[in-house]
C-alpha atoms as a PDB file:
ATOM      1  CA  UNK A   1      46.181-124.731  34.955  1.00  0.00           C
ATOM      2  CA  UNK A   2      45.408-126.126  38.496  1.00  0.00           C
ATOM      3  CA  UNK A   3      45.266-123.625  40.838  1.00  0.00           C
ATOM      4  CA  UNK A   4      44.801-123.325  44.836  1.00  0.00           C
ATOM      5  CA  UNK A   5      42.775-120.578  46.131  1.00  0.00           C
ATOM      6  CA  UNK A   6      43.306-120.279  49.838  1.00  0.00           C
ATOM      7  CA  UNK A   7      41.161-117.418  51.158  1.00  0.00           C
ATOM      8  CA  UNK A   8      39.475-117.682  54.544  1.00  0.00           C
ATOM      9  CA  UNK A   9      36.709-114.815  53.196  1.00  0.00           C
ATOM     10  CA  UNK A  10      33.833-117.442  51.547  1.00  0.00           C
ATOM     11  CA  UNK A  11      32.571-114.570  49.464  1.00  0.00           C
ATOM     12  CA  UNK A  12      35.980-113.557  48.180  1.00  0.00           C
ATOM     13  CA  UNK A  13      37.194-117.336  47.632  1.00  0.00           C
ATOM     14  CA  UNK A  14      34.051-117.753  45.518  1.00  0.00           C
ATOM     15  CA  UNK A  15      34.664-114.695  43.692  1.00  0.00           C
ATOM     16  CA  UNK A  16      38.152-115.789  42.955  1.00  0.00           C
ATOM     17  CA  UNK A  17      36.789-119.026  42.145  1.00  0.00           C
ATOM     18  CA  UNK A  18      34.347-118.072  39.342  1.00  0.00           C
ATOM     19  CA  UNK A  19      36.875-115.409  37.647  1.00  0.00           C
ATOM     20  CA  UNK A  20      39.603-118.118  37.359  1.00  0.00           C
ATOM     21  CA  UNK A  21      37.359-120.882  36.132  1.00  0.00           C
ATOM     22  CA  UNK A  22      35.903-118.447  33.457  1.00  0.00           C
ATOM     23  CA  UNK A  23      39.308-118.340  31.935  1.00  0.00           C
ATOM     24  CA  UNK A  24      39.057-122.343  32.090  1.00  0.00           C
ATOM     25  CA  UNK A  25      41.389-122.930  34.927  1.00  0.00           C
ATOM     26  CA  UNK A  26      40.309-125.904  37.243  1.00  0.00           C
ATOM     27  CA  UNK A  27      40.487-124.051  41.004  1.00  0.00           C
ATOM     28  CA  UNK A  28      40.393-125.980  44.254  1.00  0.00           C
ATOM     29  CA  UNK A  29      39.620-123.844  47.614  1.00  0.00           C
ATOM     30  CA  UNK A  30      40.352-123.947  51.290  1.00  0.00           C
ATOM     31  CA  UNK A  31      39.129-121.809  54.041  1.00  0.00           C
ATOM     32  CA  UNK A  32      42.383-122.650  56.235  1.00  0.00           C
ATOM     33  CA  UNK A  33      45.992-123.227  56.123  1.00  0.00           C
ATOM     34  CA  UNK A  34      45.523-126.721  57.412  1.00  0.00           C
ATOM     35  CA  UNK A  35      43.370-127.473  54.653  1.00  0.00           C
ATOM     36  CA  UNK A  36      45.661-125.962  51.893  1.00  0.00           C
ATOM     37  CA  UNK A  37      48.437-128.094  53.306  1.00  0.00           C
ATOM     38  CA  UNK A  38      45.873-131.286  52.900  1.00  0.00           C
ATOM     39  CA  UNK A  39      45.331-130.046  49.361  1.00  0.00           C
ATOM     40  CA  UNK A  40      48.361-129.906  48.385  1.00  0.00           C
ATOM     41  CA  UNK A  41      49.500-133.325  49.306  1.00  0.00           C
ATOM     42  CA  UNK A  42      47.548-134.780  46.875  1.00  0.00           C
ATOM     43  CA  UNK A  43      47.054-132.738  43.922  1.00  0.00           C
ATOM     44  CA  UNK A  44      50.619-131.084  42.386  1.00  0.00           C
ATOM     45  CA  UNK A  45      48.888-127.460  41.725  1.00  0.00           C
ATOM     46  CA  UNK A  46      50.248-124.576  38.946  1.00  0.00           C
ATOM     47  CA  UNK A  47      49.874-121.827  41.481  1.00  0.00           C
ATOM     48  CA  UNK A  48      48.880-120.792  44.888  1.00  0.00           C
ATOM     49  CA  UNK A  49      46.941-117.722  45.528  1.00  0.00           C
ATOM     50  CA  UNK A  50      47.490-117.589  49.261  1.00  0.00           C
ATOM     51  CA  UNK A  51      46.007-115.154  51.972  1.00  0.00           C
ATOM     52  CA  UNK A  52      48.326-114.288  54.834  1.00  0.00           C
ATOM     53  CA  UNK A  53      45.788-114.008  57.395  1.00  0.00           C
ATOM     54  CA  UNK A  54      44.894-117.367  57.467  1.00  0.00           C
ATOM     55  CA  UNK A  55      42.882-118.974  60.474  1.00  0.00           C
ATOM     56  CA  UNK A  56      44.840-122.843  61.895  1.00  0.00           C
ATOM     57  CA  UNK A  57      48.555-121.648  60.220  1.00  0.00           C
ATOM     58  CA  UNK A  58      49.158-118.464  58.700  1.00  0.00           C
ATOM     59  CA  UNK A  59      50.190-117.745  54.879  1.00  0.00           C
ATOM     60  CA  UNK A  60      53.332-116.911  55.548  1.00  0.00           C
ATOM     61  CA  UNK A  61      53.416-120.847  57.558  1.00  0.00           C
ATOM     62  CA  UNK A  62      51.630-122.877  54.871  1.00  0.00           C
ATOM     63  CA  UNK A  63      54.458-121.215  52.306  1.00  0.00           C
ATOM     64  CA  UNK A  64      57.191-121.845  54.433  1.00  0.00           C
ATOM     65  CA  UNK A  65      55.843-125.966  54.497  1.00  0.00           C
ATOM     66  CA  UNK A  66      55.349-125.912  50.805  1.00  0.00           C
ATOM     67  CA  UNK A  67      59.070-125.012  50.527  1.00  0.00           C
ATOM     68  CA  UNK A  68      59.867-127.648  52.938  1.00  0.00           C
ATOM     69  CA  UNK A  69      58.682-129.988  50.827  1.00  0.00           C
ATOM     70  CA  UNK A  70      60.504-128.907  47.661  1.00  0.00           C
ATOM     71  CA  UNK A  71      57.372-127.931  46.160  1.00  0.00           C
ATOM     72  CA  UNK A  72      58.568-125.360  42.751  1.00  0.00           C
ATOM     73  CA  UNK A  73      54.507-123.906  43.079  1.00  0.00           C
ATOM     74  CA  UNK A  74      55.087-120.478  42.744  1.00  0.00           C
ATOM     75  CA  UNK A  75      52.945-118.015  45.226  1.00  0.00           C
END
């Protein structure tokens, strides 16, 4: 399963990171909601874990824009 892990916390991110790849999912990160919206146009990912507090555009933002686009990820 590909999943995006958008958590502005480094430490947390990573800690996400290495729990999800242990159960052999391939995990892609970003620090920002600009950069999750990057991501996400080129790479079709399984799920989105997605912080709300986000620094550039907010969770609740980069969801909305995923929507937009027709994207079925679910959050």
């Amino acid at each position: 399963m590909k999943i995006l892990v958008v958590e502005d916390e480094k430490g947390m991110a990573q800690v996400l990171r290495r729990g999800l790849e242990e159960d052999n999912h391939a995990v892609s990160l970003a620090h920002d909601g600009p950069s999750a919206l990057s991501l996400a146009q080129d790479t079709q990912f399984d799920l989105v874990l997605l912080d709300v507090m986000l620094p550039g555009i907010n969770g609740i933002q980069v969801a909305r824009r995923f929507r937009e686009r027709q994207q079925g990820t679910p959050f």
